[in-house]
N, C-alpha and C. Protein backbone atom coordinates (compact mmCIF):
# COMPACT_ATOMS: atom_id res chain seq x y z
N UNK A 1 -20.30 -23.06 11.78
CA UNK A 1 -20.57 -21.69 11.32
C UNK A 1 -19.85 -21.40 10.00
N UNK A 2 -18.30 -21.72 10.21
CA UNK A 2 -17.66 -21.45 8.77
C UNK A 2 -18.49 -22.28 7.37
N UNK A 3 -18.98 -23.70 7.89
CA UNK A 3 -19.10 -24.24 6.57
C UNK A 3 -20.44 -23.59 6.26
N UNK A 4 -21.81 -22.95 6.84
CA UNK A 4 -22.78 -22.42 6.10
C UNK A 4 -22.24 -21.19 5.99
N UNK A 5 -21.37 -20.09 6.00
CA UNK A 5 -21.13 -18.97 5.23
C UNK A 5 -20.38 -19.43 4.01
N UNK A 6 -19.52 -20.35 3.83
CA UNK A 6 -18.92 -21.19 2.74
C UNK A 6 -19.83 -21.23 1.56
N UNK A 7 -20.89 -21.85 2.32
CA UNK A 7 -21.96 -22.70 1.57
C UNK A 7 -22.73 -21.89 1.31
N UNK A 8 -23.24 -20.98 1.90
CA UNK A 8 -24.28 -19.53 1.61
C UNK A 8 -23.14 -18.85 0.80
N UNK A 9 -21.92 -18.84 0.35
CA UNK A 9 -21.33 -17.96 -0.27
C UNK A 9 -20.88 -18.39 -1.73
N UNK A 10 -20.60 -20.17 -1.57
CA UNK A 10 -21.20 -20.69 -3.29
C UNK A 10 -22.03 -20.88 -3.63
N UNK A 11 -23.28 -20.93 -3.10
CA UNK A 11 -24.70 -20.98 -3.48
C UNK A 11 -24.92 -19.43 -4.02
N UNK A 12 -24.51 -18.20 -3.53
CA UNK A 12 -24.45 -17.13 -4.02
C UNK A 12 -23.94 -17.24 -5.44
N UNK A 13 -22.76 -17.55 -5.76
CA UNK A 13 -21.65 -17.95 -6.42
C UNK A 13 -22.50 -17.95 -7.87
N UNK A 14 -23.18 -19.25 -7.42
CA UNK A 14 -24.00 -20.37 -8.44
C UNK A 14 -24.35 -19.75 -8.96
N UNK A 15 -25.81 -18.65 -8.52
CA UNK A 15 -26.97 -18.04 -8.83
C UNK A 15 -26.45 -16.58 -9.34
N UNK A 16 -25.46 -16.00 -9.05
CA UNK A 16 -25.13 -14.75 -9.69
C UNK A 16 -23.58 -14.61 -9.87
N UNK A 17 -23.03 -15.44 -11.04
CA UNK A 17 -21.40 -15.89 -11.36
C UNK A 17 -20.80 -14.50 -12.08
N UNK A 18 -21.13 -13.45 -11.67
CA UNK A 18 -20.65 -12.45 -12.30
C UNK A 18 -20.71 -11.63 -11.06
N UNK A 19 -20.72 -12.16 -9.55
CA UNK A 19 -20.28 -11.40 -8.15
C UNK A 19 -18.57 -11.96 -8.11
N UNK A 20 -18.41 -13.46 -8.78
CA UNK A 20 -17.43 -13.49 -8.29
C UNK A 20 -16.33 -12.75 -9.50
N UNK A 21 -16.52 -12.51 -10.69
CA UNK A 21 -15.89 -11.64 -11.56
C UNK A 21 -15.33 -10.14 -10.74
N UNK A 22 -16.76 -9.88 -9.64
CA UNK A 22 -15.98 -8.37 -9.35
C UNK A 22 -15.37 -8.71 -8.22
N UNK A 23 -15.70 -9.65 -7.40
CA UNK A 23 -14.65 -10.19 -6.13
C UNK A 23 -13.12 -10.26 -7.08
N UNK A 24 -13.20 -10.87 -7.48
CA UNK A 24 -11.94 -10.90 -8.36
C UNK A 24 -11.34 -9.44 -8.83
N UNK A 25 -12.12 -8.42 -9.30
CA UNK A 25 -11.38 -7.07 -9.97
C UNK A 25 -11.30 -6.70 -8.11
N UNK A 26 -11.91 -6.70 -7.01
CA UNK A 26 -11.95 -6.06 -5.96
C UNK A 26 -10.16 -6.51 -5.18
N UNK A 27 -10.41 -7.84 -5.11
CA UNK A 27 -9.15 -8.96 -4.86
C UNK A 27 -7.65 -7.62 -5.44
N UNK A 28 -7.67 -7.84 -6.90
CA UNK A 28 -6.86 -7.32 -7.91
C UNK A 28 -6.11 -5.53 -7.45
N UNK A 29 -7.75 -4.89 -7.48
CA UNK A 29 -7.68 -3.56 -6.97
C UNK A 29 -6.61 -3.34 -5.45
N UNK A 30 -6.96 -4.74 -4.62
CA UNK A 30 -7.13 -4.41 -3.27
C UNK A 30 -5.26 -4.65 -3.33
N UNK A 31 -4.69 -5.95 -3.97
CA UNK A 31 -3.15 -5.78 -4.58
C UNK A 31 -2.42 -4.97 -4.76
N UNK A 32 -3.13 -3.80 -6.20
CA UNK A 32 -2.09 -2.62 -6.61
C UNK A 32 -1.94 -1.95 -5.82
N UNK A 33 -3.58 -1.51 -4.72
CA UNK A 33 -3.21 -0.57 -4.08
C UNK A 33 -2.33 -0.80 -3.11
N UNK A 34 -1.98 -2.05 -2.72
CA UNK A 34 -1.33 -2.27 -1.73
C UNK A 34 0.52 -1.77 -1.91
N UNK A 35 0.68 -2.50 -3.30
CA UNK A 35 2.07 -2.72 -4.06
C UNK A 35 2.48 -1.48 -3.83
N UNK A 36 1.38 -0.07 -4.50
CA UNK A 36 1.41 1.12 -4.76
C UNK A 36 2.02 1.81 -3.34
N UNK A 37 1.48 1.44 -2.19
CA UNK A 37 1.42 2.28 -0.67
C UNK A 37 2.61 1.58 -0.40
N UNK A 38 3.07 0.49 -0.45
CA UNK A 38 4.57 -0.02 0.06
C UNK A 38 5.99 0.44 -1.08
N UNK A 39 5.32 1.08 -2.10
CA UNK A 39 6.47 1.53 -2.89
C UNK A 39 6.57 2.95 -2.38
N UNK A 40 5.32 3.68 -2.37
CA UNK A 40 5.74 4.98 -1.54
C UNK A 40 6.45 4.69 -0.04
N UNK A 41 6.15 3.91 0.40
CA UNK A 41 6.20 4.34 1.74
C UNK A 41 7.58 3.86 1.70
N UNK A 42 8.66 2.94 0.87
CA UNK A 42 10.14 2.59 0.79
C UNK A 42 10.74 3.75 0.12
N UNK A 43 9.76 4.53 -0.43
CA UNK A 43 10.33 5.82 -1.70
C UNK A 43 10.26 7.37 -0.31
N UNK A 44 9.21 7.31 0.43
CA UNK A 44 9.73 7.95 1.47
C UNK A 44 11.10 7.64 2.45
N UNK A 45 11.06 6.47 3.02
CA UNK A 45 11.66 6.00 3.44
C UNK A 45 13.22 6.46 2.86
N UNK A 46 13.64 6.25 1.74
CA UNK A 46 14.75 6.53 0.87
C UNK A 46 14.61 8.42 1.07
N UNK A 47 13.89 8.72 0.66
CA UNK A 47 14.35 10.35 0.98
C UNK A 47 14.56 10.82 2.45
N UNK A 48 13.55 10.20 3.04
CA UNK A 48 14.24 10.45 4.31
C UNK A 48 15.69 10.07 5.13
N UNK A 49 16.15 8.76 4.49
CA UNK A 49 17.48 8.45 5.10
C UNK A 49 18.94 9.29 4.25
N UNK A 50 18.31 9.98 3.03
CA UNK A 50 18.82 10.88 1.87
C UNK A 50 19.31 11.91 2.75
N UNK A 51 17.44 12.67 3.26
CA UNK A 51 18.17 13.52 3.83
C UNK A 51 18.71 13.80 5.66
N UNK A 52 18.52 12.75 6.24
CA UNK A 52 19.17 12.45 7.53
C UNK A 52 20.94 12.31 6.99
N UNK A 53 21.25 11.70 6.20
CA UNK A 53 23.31 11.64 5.62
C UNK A 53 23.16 13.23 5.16
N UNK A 54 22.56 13.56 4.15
CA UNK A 54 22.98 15.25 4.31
C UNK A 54 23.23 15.96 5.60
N UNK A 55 22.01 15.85 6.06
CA UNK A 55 22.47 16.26 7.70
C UNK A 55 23.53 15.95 8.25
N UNK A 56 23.97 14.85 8.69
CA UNK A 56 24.68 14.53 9.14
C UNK A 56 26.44 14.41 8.44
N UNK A 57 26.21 14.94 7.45
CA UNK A 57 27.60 15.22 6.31
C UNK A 57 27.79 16.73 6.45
N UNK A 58 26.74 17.42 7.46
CA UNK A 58 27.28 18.68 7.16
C UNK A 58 26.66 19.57 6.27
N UNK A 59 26.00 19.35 5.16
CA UNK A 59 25.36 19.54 3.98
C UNK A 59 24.89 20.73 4.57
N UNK A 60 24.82 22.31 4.29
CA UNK A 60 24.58 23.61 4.63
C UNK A 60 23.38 24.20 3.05
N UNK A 61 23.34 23.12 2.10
CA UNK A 61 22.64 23.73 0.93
C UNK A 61 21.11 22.35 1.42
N UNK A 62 20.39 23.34 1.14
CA UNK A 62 18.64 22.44 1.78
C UNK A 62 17.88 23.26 2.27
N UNK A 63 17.08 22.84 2.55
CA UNK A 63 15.35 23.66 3.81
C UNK A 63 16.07 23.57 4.90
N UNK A 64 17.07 22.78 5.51
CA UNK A 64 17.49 22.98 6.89
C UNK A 64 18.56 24.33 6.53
N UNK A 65 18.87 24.71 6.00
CA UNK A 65 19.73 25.78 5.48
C UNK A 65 20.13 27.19 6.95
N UNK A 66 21.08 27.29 7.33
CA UNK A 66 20.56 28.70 8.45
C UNK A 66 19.85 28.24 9.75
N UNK A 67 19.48 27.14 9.81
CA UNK A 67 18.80 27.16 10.69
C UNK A 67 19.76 26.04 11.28
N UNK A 68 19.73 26.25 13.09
CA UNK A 68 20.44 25.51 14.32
C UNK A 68 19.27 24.25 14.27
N UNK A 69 20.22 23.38 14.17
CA UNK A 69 19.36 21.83 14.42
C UNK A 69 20.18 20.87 15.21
């Protein structure tokens, strides 16, 4: 099974060599966005452990401000 989708997929290849140009920008795209979502999600990550030590230092200036937590 794998080798005729292989083979149905360079025979594609052959006949229209400018699918695999956008497989390639798709490939590329599919990277940044990835790079992009694991830098937020370590850049959340960092504010949140930011503000869990405020909390836990006591810190009375913030959105938790007044309020029992």
């Amino acid at each position: 099974f794998a080798r005729g989708v292989v083979g149905g997929a360079l025979a594609l290849f052959e006949r229209a060599p400018w699918l695999g140009e956008i497989a390639a920008g798709l490939t590329l795209l599919t990277a940044l966005l990835t790079a992009l979502h694991l830098w937020m999600r370590a850049s959340d990550a960092r504010e949140l452990e930011r503000l869990r030590k405020e909390h836990d230092d006591g810190d009375t200036s913030g959105p938790h401000r007044g309020k029992d937590t």
